[in-house]
Protein backbone atom coordinates (compact mmCIF):
# COMPACT_ATOMS: atom_id res chain seq x y z
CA UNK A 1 2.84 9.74 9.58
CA UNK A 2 -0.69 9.37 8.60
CA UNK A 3 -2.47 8.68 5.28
CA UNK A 4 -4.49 11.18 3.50
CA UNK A 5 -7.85 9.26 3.53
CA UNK A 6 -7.41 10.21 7.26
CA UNK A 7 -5.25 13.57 7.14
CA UNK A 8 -8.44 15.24 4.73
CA UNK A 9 -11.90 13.99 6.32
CA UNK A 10 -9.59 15.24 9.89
CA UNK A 11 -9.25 18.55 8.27
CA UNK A 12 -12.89 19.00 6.78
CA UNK A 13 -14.72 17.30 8.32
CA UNK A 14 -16.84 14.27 8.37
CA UNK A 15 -19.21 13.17 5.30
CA UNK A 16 -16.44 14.29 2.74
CA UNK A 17 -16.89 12.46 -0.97
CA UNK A 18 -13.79 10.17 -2.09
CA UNK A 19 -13.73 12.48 -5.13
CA UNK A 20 -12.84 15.58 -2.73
CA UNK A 21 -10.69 13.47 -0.45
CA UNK A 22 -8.93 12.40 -4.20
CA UNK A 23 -8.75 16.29 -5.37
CA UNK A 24 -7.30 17.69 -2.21
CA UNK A 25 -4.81 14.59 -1.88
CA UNK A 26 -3.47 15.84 -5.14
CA UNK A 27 -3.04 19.39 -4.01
CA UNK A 28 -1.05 18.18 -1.28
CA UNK A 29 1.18 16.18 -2.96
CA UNK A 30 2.07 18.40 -5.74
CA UNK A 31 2.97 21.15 -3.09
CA UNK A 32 4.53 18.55 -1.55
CA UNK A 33 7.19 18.06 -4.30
CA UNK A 34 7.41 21.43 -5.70
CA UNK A 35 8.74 21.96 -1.95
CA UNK A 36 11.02 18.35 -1.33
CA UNK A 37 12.32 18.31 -5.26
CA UNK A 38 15.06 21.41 -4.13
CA UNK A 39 16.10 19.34 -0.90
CA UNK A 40 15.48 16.22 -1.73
CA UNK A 41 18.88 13.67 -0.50
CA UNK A 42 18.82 10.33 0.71
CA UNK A 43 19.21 9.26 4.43
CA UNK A 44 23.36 9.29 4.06
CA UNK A 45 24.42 5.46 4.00
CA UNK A 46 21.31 4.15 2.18
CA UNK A 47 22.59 4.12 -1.16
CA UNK A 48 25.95 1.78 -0.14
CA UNK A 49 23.45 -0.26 2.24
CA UNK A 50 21.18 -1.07 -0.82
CA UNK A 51 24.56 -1.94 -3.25
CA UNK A 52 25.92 -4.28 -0.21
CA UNK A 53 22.34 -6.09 0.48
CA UNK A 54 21.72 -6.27 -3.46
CA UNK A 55 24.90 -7.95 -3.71
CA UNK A 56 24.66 -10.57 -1.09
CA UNK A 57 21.51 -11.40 -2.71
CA UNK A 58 19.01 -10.25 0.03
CA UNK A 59 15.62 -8.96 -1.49
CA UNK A 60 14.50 -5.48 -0.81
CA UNK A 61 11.22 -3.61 -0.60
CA UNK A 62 9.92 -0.21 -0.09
CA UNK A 63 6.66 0.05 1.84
CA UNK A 64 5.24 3.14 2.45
CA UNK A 65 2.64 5.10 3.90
CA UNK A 66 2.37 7.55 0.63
CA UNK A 67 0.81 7.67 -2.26
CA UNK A 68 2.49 5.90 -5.06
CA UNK A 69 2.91 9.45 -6.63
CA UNK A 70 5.22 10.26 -3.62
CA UNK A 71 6.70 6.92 -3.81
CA UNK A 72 7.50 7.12 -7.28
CA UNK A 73 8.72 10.61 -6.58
CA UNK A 74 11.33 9.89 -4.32
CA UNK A 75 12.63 6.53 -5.83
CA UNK A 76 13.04 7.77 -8.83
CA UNK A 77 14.59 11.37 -8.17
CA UNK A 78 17.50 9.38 -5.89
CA UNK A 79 17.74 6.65 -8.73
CA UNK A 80 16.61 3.98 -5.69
CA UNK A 81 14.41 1.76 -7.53
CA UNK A 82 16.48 -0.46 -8.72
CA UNK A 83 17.31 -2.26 -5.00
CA UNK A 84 13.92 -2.96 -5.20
CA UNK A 85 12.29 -6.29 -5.72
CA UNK A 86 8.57 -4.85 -4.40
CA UNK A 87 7.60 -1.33 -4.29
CA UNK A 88 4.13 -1.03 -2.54
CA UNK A 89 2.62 2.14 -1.40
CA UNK A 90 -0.66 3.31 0.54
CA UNK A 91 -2.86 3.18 -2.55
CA UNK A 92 -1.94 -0.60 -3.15
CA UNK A 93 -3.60 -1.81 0.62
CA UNK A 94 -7.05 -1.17 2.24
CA UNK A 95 -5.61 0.69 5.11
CA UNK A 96 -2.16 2.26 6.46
CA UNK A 97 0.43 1.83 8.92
CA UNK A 98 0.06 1.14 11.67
CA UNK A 99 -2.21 -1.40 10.08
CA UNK A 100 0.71 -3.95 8.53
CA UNK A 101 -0.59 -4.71 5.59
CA UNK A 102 2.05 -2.89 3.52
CA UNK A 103 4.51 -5.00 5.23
CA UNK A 104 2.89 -8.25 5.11
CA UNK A 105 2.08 -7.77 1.23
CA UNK A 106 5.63 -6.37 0.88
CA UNK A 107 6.86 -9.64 2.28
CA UNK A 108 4.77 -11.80 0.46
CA UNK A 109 6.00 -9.94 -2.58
CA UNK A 110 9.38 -11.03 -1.45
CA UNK A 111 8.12 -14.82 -0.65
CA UNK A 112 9.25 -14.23 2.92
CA UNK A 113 7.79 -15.36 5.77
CA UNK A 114 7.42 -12.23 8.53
CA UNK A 115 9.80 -13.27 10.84
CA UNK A 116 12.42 -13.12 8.02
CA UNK A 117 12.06 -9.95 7.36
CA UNK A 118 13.73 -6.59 8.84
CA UNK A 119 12.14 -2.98 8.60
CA UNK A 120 13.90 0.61 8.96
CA UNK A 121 10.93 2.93 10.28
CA UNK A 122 11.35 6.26 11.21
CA UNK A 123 7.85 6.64 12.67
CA UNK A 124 5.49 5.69 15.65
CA UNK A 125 3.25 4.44 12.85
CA UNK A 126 5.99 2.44 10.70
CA UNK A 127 6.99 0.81 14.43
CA UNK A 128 3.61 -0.01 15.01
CA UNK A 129 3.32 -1.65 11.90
CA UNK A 130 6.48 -3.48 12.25
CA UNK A 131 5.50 -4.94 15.52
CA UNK A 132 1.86 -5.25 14.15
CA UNK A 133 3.48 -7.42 11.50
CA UNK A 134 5.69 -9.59 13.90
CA UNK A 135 8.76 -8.11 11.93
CA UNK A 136 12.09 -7.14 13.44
CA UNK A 137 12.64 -3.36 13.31
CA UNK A 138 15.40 -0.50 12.85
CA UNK A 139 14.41 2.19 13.89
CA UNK A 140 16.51 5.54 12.41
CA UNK A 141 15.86 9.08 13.64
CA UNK A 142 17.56 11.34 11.16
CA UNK A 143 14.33 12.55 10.74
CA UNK A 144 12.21 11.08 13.35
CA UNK A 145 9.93 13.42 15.70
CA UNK A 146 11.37 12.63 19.33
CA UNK A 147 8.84 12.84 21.12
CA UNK A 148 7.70 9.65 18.98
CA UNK A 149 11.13 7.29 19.74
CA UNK A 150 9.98 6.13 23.33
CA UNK A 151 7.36 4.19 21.06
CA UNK A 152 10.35 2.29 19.25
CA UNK A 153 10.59 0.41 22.61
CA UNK A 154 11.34 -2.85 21.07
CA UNK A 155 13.29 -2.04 18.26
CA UNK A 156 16.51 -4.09 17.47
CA UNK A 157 18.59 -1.27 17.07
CA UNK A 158 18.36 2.83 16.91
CA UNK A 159 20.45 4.00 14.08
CA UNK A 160 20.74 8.13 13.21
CA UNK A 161 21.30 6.71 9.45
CA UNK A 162 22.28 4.25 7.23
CA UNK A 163 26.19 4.88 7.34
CA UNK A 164 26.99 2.19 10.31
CA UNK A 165 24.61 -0.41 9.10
CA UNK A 166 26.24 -3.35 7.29
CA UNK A 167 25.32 -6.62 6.06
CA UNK A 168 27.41 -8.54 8.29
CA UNK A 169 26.02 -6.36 11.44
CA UNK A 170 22.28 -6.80 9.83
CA UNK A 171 22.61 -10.56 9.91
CA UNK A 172 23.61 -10.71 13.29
CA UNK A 173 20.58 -8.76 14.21
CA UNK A 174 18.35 -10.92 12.54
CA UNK A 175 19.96 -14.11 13.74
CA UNK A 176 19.12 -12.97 17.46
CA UNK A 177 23.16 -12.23 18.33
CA UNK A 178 23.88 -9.22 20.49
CA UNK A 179 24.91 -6.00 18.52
CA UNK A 180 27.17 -3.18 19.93
């Protein structure tokens, strides 16, 4: 997925004004969730994921490539927010995935070092930024493009959705033991 500040000057052309990058941005997004608010669900499994991982007292963050309006959007219209510890969003770093500054600042928000920390991307940008980051990586295609999952090469796992992933099963992956 890319960022607007690279979707719009793509689109129109170069020597575009931030204000008219800003205005068109807007657009988007609003069409954006007059079209997603009818559809909207979560990735089945994330919800019980989140309780279980809240629970056992691992911090969470979102870290996304959209605007916070988007973020806000969907965290709040699947009442998701509150397994968060760190919500940080394009509009909160200089430049997006597959840059990983999102990540690194997300972890940081978490006071965890990089190598601590585990990422579920769906993208060939949110892998990049994962690796980018020197963070583990989860990669689930529910919704992934395929064409883009050869470039999740050196994820730890390749999950459809959240429904098989456990805390137990999470920890193993992070402490470097073989998973099924």
């Amino acid at each position: 997925a890319r960022s607007n500040d690279k979707i719009v000057p793509n689109l129109f052309g170069a020597g575009i004004d931030a204000a008219f990058i800003r205005k068109i941005e807007l657009e988007k997004e609003s069409l954006y969730q007059d079209s997603f608010r009818p559809v909207m669900r979560e990735i089945p499994g994330l919800t019980a994921l989140l309780t279980a991982l809240n629970a056992a007292g691992v911090p969470c963050a979102a870290a996304s490539n959209s605007p916070a309006t988007n973020v806000d959007f969907v965290l709040d219209g699947l009442a998701l927010r509150r397994f968060f510890h760190a919500v940080l969003s394009r509009d909160r770093v200089s430049a997006g995935k597959p840059n990983p500054e999102v990540l690194l600042k997300s972890a940081g928000c978490l006071n965890l070092p990089p190598e601590r920390c585990l990422v579920f991307e769906d993208s060939s940008s949110g892998f990049a930024a994962a690796r980018n980051a020197g963070m583990a990586y989860i990669a689930i295609t529910g919704g992934t493009d395929p064409t883009e999952l050869p470039l999740a090469y050196d994820a730890k796992m390749t999950q459809k959705d959240f429904t098989e992933l456990t805390v137990e099963l999470l920890t193993s992956v992070m402490d470097g033991k073989p998973v099924r």
